[in-house]
Protein backbone atom coordinates (compact mmCIF):
# COMPACT_ATOMS: atom_id res chain seq x y z
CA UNK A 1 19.59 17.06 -4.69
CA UNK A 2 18.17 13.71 -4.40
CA UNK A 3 20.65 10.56 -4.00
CA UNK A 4 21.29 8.69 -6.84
CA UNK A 5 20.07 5.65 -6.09
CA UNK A 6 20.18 2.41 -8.26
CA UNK A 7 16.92 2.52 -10.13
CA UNK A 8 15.51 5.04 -7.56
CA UNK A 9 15.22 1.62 -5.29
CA UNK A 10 16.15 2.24 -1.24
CA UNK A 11 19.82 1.90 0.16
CA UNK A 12 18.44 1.45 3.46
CA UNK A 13 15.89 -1.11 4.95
CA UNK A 14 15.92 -2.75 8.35
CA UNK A 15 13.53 -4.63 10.08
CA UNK A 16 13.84 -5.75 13.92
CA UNK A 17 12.94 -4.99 17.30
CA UNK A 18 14.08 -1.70 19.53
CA UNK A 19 15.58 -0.07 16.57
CA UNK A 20 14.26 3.17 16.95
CA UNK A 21 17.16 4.47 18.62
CA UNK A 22 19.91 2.96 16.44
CA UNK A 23 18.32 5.55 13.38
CA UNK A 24 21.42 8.00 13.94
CA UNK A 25 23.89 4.71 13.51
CA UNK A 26 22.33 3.22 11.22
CA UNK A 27 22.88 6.58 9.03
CA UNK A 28 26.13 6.40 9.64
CA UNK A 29 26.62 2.76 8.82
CA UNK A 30 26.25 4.12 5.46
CA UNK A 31 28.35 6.42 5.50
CA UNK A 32 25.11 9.43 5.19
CA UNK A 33 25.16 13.17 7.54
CA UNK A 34 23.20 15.09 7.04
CA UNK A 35 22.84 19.32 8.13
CA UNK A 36 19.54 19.78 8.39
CA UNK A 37 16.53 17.88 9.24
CA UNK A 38 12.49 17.54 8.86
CA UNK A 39 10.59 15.14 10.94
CA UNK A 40 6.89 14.82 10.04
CA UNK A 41 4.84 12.57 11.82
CA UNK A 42 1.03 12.61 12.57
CA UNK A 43 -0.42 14.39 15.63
CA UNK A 44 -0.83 11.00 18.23
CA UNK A 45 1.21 8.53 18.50
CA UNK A 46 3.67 9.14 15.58
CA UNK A 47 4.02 11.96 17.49
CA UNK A 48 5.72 10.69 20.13
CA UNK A 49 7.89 8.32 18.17
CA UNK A 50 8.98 11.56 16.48
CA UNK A 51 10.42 13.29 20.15
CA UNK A 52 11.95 10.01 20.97
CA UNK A 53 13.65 9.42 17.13
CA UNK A 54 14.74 13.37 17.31
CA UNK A 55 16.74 12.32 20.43
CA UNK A 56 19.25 10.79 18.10
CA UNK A 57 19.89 14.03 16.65
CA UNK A 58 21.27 17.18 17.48
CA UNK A 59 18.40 19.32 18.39
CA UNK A 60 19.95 22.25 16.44
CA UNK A 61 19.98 20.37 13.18
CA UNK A 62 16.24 18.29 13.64
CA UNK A 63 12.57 19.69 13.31
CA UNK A 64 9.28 18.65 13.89
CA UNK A 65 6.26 19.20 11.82
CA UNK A 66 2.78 17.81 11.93
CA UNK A 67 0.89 16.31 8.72
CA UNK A 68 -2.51 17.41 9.36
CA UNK A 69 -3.89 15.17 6.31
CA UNK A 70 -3.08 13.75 3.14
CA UNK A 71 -4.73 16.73 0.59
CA UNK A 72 -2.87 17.99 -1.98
CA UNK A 73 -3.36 21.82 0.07
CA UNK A 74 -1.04 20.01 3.24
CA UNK A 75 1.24 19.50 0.38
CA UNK A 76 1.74 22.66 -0.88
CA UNK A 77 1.47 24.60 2.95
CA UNK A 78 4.50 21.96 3.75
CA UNK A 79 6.19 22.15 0.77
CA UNK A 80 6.08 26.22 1.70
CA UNK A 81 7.66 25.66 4.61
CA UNK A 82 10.35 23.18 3.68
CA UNK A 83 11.03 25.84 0.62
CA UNK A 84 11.74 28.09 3.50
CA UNK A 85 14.63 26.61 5.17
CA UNK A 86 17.60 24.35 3.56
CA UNK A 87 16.58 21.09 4.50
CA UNK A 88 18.68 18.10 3.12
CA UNK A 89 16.83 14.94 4.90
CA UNK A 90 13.17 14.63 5.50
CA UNK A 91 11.80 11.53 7.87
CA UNK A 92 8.13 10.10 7.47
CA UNK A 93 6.89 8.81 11.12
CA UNK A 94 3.54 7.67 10.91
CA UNK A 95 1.15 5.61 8.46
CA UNK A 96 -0.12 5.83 5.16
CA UNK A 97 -1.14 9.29 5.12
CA UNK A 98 1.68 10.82 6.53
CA UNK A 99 4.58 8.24 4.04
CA UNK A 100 2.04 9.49 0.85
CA UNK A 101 2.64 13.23 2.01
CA UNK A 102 6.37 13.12 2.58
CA UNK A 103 7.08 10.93 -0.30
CA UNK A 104 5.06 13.38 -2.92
CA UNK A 105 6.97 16.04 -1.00
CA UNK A 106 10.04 14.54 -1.39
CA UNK A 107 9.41 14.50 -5.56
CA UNK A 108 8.69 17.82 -5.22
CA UNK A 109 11.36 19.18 -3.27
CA UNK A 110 13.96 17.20 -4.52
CA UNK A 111 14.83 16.27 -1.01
CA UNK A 112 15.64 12.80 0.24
CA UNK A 113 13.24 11.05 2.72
CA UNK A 114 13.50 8.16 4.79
CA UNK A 115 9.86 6.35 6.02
CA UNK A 116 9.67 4.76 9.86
CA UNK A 117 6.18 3.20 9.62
CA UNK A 118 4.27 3.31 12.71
CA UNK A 119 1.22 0.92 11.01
CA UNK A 120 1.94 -1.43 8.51
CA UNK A 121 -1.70 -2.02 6.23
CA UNK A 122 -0.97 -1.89 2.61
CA UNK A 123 1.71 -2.19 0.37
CA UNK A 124 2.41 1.60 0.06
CA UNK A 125 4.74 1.62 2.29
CA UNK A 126 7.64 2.45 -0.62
CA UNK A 127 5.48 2.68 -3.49
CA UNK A 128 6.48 5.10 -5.98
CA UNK A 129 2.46 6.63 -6.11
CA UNK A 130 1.41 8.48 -3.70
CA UNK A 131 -2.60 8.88 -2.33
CA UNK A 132 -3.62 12.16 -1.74
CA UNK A 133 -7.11 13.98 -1.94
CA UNK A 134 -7.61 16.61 -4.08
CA UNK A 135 -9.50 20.16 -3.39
CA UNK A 136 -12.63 18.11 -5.08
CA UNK A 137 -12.36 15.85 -1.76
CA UNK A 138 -11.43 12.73 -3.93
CA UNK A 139 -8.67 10.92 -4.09
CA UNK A 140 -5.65 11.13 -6.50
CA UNK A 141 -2.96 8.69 -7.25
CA UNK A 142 0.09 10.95 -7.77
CA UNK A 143 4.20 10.32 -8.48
CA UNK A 144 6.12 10.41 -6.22
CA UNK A 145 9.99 9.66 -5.04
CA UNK A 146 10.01 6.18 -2.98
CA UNK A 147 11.96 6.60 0.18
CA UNK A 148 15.81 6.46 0.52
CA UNK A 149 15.47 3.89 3.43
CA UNK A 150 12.54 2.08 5.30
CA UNK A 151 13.47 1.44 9.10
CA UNK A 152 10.37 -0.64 10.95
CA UNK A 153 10.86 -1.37 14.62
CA UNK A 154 8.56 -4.45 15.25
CA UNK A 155 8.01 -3.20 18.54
CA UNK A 156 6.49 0.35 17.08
CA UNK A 157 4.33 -1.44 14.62
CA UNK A 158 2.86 -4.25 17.11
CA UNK A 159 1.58 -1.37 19.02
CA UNK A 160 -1.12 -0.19 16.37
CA UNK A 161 -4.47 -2.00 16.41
CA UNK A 162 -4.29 -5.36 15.10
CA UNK A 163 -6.56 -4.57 12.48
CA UNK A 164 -4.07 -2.75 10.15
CA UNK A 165 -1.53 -5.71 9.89
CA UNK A 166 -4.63 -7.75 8.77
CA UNK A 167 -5.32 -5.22 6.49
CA UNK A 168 -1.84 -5.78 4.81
CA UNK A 169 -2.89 -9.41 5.21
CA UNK A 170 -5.43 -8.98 2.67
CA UNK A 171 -3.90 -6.37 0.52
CA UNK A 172 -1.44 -9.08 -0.66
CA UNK A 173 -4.17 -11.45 -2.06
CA UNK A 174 -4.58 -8.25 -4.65
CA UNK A 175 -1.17 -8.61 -6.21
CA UNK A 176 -2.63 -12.36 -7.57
CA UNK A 177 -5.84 -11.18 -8.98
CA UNK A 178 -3.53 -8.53 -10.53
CA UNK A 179 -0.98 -10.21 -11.80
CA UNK A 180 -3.53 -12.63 -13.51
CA UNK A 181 -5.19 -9.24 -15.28
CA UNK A 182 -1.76 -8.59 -16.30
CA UNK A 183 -1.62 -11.96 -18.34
CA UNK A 184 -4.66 -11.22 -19.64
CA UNK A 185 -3.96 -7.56 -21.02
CA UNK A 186 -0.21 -8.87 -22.16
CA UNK A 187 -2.40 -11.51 -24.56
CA UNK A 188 -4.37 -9.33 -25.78
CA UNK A 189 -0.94 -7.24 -26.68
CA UNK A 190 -2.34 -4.13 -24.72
CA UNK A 191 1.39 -4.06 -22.33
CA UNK A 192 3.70 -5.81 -21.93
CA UNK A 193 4.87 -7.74 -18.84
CA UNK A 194 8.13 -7.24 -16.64
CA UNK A 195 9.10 -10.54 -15.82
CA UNK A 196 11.04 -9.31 -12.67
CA UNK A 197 7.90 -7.19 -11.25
CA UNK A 198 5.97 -10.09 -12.03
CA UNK A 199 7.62 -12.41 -10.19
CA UNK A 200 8.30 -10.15 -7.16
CA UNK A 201 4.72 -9.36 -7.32
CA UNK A 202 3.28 -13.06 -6.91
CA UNK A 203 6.02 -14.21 -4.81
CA UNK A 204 5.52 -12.02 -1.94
CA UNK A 205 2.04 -13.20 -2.07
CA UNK A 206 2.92 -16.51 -2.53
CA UNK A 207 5.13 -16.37 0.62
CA UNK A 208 2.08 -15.08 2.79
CA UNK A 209 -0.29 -17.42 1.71
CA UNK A 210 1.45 -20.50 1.88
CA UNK A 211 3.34 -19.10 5.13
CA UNK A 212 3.15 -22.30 7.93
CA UNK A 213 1.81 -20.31 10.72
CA UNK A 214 -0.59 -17.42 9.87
CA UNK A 215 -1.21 -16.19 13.32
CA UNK A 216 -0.36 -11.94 13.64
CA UNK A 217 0.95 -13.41 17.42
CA UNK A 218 4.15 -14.82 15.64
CA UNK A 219 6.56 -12.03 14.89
CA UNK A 220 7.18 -14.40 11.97
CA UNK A 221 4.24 -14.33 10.26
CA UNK A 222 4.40 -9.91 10.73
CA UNK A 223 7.82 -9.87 9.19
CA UNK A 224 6.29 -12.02 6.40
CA UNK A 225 3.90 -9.29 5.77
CA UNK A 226 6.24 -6.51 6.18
CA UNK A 227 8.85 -7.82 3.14
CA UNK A 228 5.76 -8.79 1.26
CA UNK A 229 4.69 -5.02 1.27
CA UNK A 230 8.01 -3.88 0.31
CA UNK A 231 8.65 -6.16 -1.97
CA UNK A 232 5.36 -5.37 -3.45
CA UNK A 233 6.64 -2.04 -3.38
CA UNK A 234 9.97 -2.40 -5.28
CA UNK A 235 7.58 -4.32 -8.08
CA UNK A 236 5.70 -1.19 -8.91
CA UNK A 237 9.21 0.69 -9.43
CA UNK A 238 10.79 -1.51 -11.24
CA UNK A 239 7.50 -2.07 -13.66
CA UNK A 240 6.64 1.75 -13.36
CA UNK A 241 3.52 1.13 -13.13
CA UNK A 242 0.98 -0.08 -10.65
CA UNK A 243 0.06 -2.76 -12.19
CA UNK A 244 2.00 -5.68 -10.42
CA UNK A 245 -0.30 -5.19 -7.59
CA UNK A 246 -3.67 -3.25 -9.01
CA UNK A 247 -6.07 -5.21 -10.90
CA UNK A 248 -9.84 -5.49 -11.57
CA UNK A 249 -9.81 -6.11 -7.86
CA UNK A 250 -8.77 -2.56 -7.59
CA UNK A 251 -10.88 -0.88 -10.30
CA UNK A 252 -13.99 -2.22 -8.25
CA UNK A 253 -12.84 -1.09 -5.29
CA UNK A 254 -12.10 2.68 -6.26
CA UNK A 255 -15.66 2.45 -7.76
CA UNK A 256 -17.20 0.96 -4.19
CA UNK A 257 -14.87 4.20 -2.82
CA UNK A 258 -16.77 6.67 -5.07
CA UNK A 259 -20.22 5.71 -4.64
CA UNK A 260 -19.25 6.03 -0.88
CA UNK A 261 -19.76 2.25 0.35
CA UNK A 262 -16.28 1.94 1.80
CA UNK A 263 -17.61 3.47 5.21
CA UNK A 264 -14.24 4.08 6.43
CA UNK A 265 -13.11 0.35 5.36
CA UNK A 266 -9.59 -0.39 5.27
CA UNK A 267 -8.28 -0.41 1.71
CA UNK A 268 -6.10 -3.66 2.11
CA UNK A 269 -9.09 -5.64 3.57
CA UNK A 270 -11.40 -3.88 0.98
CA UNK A 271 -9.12 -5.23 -1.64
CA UNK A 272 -8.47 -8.67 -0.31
CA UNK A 273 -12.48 -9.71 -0.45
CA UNK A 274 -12.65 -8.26 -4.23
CA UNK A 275 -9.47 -9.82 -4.93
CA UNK A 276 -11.15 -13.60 -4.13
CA UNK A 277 -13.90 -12.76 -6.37
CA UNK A 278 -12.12 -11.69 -8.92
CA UNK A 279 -10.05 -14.58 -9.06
CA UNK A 280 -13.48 -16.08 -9.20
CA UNK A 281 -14.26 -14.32 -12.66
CA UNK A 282 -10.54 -15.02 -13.55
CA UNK A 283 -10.93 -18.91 -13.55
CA UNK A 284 -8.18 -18.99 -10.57
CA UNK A 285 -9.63 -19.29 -7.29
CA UNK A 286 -8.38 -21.53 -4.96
CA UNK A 287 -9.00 -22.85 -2.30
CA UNK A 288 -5.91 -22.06 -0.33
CA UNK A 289 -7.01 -18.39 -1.27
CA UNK A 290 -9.94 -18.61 0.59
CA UNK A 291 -8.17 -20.60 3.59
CA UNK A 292 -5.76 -17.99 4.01
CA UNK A 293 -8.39 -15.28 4.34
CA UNK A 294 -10.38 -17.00 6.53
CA UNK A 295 -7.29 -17.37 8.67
CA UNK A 296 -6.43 -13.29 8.61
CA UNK A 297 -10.33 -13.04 9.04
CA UNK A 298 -10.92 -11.19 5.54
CA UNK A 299 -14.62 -11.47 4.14
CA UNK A 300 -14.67 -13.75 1.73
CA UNK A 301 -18.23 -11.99 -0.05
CA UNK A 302 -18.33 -8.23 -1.08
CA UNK A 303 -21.84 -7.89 0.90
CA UNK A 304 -19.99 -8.47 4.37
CA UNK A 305 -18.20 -5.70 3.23
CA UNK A 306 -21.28 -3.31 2.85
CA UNK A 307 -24.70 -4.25 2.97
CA UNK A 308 -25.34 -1.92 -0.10
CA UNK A 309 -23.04 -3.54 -2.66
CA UNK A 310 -25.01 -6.19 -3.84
CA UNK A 311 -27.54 -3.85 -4.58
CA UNK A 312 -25.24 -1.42 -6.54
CA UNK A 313 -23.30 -4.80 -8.39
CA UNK A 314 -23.90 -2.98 -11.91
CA UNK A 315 -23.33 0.41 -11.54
CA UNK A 316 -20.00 -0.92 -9.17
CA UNK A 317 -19.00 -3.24 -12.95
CA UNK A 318 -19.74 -0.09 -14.91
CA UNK A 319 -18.35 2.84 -13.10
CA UNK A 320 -15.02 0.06 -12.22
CA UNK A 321 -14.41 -0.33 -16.09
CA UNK A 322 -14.39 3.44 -16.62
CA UNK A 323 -12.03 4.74 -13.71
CA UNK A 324 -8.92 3.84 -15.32
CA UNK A 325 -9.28 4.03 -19.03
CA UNK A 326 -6.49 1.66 -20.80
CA UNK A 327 -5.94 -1.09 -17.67
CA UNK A 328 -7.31 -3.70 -19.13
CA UNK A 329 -8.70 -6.62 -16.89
CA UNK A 330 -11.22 -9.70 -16.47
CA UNK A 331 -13.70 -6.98 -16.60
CA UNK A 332 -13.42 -5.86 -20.11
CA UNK A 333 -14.12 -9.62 -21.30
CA UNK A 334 -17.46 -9.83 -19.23
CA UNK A 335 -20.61 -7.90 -19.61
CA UNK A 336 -22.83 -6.58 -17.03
CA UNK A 337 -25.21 -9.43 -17.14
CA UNK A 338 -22.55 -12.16 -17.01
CA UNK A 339 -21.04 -10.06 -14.29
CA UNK A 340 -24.36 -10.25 -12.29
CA UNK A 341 -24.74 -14.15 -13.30
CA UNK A 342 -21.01 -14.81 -11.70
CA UNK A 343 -21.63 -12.99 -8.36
CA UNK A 344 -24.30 -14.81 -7.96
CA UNK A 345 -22.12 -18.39 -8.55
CA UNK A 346 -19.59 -17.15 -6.68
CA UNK A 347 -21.57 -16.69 -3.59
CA UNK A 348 -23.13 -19.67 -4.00
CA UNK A 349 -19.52 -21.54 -4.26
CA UNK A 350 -18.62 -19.54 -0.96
CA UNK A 351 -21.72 -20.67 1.01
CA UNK A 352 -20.77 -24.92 -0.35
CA UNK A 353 -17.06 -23.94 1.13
CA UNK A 354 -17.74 -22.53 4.27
């Protein structure tokens, strides 16, 4: 059965250094045993982290299984095998791939999870949606159950290449292009707004990119990002929707995805360059926007993203409007040609700033 949380939110979340260990106490702090447990993890260095977490556990009682990938087939051959035995606990080690498989498993298994993040890059990280690819090959935004804790040992996370924390970096400059779309649809009266996701929603962002000393050296700055994820997190759930943190920014960017320009780009840094243009087209560019992603070393223009995009601007507009039918953004108030007409003035307004 799953726990019966307040509003499906997590009971657990800690953040520190050498923490790893303490997973067994920390349980216990709140008063949770459990009989049986799953740990899935990746096949490198999750792995490891897996063997040493398992330590805390009575051998007997804790197994280990590797998430090949994120397709909706892994589901189903580890849903088989959970099915199998009387689990009552499963544990996500890993990154995005393996917290999207465990948490759609956990919806479909009705078992609890709890996610140790081994790479921090996009706000994900509790999200109830999880991003898996289909038997087509593309990918598939999905329910699923957000964890029942998040436990993130700085020490674990600082190990991963430094470009993933900067793609969390830049996936937070998404949540104020989004937001703004949100205003936009609400007066129109196509939805309406949740104040509380709202505001959850633009201040984690606002806490990043105002933060006093964006360097990802200062273990300040990282934990920053890390409650600006979550909390970007827990303002999907409580709006049930996406839409706190997925704008126009993020209808281009699934288009860019399709037409195969994101040659193996980081989403959060993919989404962080549209974002500044689309608060461009938005009337809400600033210029702190732009300092803070030249500080996290985002691109501030599409084109440094791929080469090809500027050359694929309309069918990018186009095929962006269509992908999700009903979210409506800056880009249903534009037309192709005045699309066109502000690229071109917003990289001219980029090459006067920099």
């Amino acid at each position: 059965m799953i726990f019966k949380q307040l509003a499906h939110l997590p009971i657990i979340f800690k953040v520190d250094e050498n923490i790893l260990d303490q997973i067994g106490a920390i349980l216990r702090q709140h008063n949770l045993s459990f009989g049986s447990i799953l740990v899935l993890s990746g096949s490198s260095f999750s792995e490891q982290i897996s063997q040493r977490l398992i330590a805390n556990f009575d051998k007997r009682e804790c197994k280990h299984e590797v998430v090949q990938n994120n397709s909706t087939q892994e589901v189903q051959r580890l849903r088989n095998i959970i099915q199998s035995h009387r689990f009552d606990l499963l544990i996500a080690v890993g990154g995005g791939k393996v917290l999207d498989t465990v948490k759609r498993l956990s919806l479909l298994t009705s078992i609890n999870h709890l996610s140790i993040p081994t790479i921090i890059s996009n706000d994900g990280l509790i999200s109830p949606i999880a991003v898996l690819t289909n038997e087509q090959g593309k990918t598939e935004s999905l329910p699923a159950t957000m964890p029942m804790g998040v436990i993130i040992d700085l020490d674990v996370v600082n190990r991963a290449p430094i470009k993933f924390m900067r793609a969390a970096a830049g996936d937070i400059l998404s949540n104020i292009s989004a937001t703004h779309d949100w205003v936009i649809a609400n007066k129109k009266q196509r939805e309406p707004i949740n104040d509380i996701a709202y505001e959850l929603s633009r201040s984690s962002a606002s806490g990043l990119i105002n933060f006093s000393d964006t360097n990802f050296q200062n273990k300040a700055f990282i934990r920053q990002i890390i409650y600006g994820q979550v909390n970007s997190g827990l303002a999907m759930s409580l709006a049930g929707t996406s839409r706190p943190c997925s704008g126009s920014e993020h209808l281009l960017s699934h288009a860019i995805d399709h037409l195969g320009y994101s040659e193996d780009l980081l989403h959060g840094i993919q989404v962080g360059t549209l974002s500044l243009f689309c608060l461009f087209l938005q009337k809400k560019l600033k210029k702190v926007h732009l300092e803070y992603a030249k500080k996290t070393d985002i691109p501030l223009l599409p084109n440094d993203l791929n080469a090809k995009i500027e050359n694929q601007l309309s069918e990018i507009f186009e095929l962006g409007k269509s992908i999700r039918v009903g979210r409506y953004t800056i880009l249903d108030e534009i037309s192709n040609e005045e699309f066109l007409d502000e690229y071109e003035k917003y990289r001219s307004h980029i090459s006067s700033t920099i």
